[in-house]
Protein backbone atom coordinates (compact mmCIF):
# COMPACT_ATOMS: atom_id res chain seq x y z
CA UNK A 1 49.08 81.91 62.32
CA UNK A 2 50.44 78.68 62.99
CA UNK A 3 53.93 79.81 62.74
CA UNK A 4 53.08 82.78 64.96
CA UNK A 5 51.79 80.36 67.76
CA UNK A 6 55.13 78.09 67.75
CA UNK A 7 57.06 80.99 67.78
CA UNK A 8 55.37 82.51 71.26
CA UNK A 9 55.47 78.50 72.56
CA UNK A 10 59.29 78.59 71.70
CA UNK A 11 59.80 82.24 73.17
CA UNK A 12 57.21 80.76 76.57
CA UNK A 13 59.52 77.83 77.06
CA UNK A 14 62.68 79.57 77.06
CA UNK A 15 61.14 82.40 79.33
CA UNK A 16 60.48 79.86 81.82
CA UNK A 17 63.31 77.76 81.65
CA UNK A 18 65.12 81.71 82.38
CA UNK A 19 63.31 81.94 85.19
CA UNK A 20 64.10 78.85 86.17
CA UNK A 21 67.55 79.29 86.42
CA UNK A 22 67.72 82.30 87.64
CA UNK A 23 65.78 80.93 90.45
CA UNK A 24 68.31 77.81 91.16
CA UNK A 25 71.27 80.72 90.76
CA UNK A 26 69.39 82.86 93.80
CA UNK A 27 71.13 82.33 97.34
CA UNK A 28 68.70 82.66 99.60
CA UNK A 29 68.41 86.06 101.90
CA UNK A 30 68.71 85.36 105.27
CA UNK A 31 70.27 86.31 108.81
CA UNK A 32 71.60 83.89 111.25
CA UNK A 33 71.44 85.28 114.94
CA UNK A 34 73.54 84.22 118.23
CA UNK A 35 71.70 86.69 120.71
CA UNK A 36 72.28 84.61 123.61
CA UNK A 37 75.34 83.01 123.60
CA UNK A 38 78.00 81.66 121.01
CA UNK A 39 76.30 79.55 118.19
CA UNK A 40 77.95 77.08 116.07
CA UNK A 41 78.18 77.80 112.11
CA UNK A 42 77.77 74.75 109.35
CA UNK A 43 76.84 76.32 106.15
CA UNK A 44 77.31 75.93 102.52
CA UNK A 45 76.49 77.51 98.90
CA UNK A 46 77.09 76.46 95.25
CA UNK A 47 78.17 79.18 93.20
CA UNK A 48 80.64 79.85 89.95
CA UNK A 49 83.68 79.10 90.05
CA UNK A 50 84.67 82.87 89.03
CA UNK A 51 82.42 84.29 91.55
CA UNK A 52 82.66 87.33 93.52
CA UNK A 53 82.75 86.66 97.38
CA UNK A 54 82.44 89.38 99.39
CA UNK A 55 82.83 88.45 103.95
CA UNK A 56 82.96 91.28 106.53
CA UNK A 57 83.67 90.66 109.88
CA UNK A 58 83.38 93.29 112.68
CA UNK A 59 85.21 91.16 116.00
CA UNK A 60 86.76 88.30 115.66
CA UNK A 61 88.66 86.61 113.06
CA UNK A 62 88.82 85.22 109.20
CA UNK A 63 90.21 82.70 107.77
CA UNK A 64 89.78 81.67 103.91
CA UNK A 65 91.72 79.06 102.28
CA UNK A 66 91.19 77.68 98.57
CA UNK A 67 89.87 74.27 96.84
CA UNK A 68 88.74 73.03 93.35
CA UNK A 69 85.20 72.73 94.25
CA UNK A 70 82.32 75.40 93.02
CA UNK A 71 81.16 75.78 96.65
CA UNK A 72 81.27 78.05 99.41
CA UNK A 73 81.96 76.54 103.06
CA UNK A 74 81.56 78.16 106.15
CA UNK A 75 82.65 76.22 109.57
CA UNK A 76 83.82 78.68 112.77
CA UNK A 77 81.72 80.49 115.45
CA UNK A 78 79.13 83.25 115.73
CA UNK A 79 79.89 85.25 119.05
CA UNK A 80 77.31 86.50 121.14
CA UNK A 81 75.05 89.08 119.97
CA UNK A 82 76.36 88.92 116.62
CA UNK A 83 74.38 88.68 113.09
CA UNK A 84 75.56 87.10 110.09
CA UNK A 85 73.30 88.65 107.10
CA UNK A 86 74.13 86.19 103.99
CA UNK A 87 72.78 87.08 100.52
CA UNK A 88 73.93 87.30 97.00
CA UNK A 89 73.62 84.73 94.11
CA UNK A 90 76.09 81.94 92.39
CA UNK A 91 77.39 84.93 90.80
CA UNK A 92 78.36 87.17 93.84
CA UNK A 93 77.86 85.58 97.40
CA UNK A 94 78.06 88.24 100.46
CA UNK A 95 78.64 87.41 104.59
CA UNK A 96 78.47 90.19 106.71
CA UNK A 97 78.83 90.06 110.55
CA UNK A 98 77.71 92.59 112.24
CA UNK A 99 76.73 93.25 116.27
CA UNK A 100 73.15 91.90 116.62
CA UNK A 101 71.92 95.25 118.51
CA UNK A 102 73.87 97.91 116.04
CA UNK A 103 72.44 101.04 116.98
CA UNK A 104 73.09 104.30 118.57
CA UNK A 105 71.65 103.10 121.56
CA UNK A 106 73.56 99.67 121.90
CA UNK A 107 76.89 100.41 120.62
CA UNK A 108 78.15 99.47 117.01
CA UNK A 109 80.15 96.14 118.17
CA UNK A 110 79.11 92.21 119.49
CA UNK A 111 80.36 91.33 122.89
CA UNK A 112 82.41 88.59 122.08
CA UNK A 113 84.44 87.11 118.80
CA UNK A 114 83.05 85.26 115.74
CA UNK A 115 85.76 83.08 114.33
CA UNK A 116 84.68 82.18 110.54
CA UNK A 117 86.52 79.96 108.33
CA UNK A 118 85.82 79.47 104.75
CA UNK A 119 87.01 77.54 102.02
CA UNK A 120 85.92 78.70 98.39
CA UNK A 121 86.72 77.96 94.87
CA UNK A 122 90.25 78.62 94.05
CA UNK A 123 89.56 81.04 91.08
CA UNK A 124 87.13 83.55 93.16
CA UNK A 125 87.53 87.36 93.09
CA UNK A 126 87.50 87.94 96.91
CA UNK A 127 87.32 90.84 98.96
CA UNK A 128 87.70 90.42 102.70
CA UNK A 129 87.13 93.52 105.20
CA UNK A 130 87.74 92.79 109.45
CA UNK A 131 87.55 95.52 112.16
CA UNK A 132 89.40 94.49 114.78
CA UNK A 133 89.92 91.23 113.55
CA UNK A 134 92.45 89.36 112.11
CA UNK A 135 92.64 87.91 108.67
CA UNK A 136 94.38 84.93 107.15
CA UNK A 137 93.89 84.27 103.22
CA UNK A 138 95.80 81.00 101.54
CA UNK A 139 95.54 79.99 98.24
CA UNK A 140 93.08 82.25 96.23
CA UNK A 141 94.08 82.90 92.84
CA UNK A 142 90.91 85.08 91.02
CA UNK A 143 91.44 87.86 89.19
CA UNK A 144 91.36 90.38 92.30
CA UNK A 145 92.02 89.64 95.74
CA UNK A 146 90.96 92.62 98.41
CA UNK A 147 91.70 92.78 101.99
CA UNK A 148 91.41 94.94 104.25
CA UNK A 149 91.76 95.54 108.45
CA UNK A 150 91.26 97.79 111.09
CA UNK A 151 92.89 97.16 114.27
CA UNK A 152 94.11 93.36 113.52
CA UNK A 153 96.64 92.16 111.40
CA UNK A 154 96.79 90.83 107.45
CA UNK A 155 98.57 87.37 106.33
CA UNK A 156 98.22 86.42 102.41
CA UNK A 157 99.65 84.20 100.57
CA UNK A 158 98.17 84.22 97.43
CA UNK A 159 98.04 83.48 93.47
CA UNK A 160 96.04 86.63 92.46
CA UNK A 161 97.58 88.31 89.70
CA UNK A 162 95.57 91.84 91.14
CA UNK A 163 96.02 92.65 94.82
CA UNK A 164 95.25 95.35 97.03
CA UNK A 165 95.82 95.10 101.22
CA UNK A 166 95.18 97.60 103.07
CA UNK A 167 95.92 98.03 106.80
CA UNK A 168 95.51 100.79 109.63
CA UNK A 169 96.99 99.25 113.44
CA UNK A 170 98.31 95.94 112.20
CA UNK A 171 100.73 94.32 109.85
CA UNK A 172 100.58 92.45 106.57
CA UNK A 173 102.78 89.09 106.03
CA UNK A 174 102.11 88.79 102.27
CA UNK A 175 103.60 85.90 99.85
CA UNK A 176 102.79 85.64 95.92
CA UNK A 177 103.12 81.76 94.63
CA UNK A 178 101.45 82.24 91.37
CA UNK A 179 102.31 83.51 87.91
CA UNK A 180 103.65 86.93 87.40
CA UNK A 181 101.46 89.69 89.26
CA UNK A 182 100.23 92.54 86.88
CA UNK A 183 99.38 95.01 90.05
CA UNK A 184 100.18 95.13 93.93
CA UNK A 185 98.91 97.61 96.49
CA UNK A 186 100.21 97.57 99.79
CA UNK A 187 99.55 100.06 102.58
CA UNK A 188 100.10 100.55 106.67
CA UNK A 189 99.46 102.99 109.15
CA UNK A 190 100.72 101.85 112.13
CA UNK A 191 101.90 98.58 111.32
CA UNK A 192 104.69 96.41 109.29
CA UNK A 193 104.89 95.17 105.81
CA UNK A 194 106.90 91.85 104.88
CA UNK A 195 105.89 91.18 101.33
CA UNK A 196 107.54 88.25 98.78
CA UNK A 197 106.61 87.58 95.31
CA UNK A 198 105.95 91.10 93.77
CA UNK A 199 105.85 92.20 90.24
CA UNK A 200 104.59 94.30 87.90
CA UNK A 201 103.24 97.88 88.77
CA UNK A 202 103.77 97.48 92.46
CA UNK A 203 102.90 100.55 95.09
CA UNK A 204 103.43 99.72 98.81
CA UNK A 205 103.54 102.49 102.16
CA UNK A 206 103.69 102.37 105.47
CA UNK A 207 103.13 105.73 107.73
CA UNK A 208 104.79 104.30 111.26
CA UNK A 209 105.67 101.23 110.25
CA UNK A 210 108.58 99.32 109.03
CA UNK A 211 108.43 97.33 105.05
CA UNK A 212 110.53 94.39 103.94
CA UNK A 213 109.75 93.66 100.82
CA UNK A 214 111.59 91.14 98.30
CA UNK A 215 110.01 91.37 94.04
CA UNK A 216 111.09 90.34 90.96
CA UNK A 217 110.61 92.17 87.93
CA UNK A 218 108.91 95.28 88.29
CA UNK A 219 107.59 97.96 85.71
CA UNK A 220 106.33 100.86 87.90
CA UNK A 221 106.85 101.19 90.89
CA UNK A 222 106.90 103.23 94.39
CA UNK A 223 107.75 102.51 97.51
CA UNK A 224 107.58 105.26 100.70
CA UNK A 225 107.57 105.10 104.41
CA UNK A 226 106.86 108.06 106.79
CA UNK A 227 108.54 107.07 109.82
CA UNK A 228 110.12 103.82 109.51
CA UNK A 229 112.60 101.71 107.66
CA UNK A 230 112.38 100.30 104.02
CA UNK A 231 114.33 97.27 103.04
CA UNK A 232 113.71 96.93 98.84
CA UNK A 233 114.73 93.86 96.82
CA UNK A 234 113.55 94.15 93.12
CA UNK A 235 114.33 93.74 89.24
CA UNK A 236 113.93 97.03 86.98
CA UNK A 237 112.40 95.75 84.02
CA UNK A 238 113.19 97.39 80.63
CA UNK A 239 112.13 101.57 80.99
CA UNK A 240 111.19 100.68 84.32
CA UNK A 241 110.00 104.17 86.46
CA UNK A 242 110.79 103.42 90.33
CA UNK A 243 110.22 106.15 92.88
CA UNK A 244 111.33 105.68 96.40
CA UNK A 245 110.68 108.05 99.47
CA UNK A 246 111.70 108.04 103.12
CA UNK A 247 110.74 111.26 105.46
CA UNK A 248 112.11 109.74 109.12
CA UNK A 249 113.65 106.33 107.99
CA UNK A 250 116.32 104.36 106.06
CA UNK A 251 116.28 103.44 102.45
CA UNK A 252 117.79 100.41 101.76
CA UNK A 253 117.74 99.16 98.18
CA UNK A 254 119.17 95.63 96.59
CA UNK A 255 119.33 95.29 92.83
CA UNK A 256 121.04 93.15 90.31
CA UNK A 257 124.87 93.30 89.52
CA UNK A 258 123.37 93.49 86.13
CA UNK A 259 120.59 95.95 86.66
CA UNK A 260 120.10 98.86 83.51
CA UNK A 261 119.61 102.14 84.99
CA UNK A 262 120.00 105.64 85.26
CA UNK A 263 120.02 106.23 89.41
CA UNK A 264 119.35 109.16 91.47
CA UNK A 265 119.68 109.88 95.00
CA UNK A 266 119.49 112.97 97.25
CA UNK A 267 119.00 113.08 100.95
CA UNK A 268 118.31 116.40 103.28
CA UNK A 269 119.73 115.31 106.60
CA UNK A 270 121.38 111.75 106.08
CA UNK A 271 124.53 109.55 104.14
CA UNK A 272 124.42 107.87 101.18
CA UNK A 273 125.97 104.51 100.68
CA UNK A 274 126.26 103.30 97.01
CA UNK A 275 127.56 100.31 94.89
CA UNK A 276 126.77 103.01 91.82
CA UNK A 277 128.81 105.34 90.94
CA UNK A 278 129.67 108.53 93.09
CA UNK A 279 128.20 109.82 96.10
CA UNK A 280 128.42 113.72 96.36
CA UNK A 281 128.21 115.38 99.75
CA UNK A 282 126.90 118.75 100.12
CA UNK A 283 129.87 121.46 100.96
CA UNK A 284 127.78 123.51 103.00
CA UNK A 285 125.75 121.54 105.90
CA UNK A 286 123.80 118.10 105.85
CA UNK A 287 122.96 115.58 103.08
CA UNK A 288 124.21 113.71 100.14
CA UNK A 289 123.59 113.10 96.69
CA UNK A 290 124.16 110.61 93.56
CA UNK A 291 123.51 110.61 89.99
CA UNK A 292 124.55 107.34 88.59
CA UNK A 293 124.21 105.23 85.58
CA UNK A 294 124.19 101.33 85.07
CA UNK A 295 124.47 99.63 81.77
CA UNK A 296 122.53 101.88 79.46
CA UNK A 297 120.52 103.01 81.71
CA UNK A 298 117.21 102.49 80.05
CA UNK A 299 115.09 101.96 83.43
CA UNK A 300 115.18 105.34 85.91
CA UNK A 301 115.76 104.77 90.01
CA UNK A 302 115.07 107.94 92.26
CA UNK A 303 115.33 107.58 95.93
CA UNK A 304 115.25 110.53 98.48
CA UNK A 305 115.31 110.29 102.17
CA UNK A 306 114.51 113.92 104.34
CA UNK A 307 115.80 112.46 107.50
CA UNK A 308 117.82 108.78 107.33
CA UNK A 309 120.04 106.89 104.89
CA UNK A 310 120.31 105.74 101.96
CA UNK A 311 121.90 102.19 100.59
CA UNK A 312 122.21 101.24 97.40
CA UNK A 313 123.91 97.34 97.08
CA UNK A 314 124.36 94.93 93.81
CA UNK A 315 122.97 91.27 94.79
């Protein structure tokens, strides 16, 4: 009986001290509201250093930059009639700006801009969404970084080895400085791409919109514009599977002297220029093709253009 009792004192104890924690861990639910004119924002929250941070902003602008504390600020501006809803725990912190009067009634937007600036712990996973808005993101190296933008433009430059921007009216100025990505998705419509740093399995399109965009080694990859020009600077790695696609645009592709590959190329209505092998032109109206080998061709190239050009250049 005795035993019994310490046991359920033990198991009590443990319960509470739980609780306990769970209770310091809890961010506290809560909405801050400018409803009559711009109001100043000062805030801050402790959580893990491997966190999930989630911030939404619906006018206005973002801007998130790193540090090697386990804290959350926030410093900027709430515009008029906006709402800042802030909940989560140390675990998974969410900001959400919204217009104060959403409703069918009132319209679905605040009158004027919140400007929010944030610096978190350096190892977050963050995902950052803006309608018309811009966002700026420096430094963050967690496990996935997410950002996306309607109607404002994207500039990263980050560490995360997991990325995915996504962007419809605006461009996207991104810049790796970290280790060796593992994945990178990068999308327009209606807007520009200028990308450094890229590796891995790397996927990045623009529909009206021009990409520039400079990697190192890649495994998989696939690269395709609708209407616009691609400029492509990249390593094959070893069995490396690239795919590259133009419909109303020129290719333009930059690989090593020493690059290992078998190399394809076709166009419908355009020239192909190549420092690969052969370039075949169709005896009987528009386009070209190649079929080319580098080395022994262990990783496989295939670009195709519909309407434009295509360039293939040794570095």
């Amino acid at each position: 009986m005795k035993m019994y009792t310490l046991h359920m004192a033990i198991a009590a104890a443990l319960f509470a001290v739980a609780g306990s924690a769970v209770a310091v861990d809890k961010i506290e639910s809560r909405s801050i509201i400018a409803d009559s004119g711009e109001k100043n924002l000062h805030e801050s929250w402790s959580i893990a250093a491997d966190a999930r941070v989630e911030i939404s902003n619906v006018r206005g602008t973002i801007a998130v930059s790193a540090w090697d504390k386990p804290e959350v600020s926030l410093d900027g501006s709430l515009g008029s009639d906006s709402k800042l809803d802030i909940g989560g725990d140390a675990g998974h912190l969410t900001l959400k700006v919204t217009g104060e009067k959403d409703s069918w009634l009132h319209g679905n937007g605040p009158d004027t801009d919140s400007d929010l600036v944030l610096r978190v712990p350096r190892t977050v996973a963050l995902d950052v969404s803006v309608v018309s808005a811009d966002a700026n993101v420096t430094g963050i190296g967690g496990k996935t970084l997410e950002v996306a933008s309607v109607s404002g433009g994207i500039s990263v430059n980050s560490g995360a080895p997991d990325v995915d921007v996504n962007s419809v009216s605006g461009d996207v100025t991104f810049d790796h400085n970290g280790t060796a990505m593992t994945r990178a998705h990068l999308q327009t419509v209606s807007g520009n791409i200028n990308a450094k740093g890229l590796s891995g399995r790397v996927k990045v399109e623009t529909v009206s919109g021009d990409m520039v965009v400079a990697a190192g080694a890649v495994q998989d990859m696939e690269a395709g514009t609708v209407s616009g020009d691609a400029t492509l600077t990249f390593a094959p790695a070893s069995h490396a599977n690239i795919k590259l696609e133009s419909m109303s645009g020129d290719l333009r592709v930059h690989l090593p002297s020493s690059v290992s590959a078998h190399i394809e190329a076709t166009t419908f209505s355009g020239g192909i220029d190549s420092d690969f092998g052969k370039v075949h032109t169709q005896e009987m109206g528009p386009g070209s093709s190649l079929d080319a080998q580098a080395g022994s061709g262990d990783a496989r190239i295939n670009a195709q253009s519909f309407s434009g050009n295509i360039e293939l250049r040794k570095q």
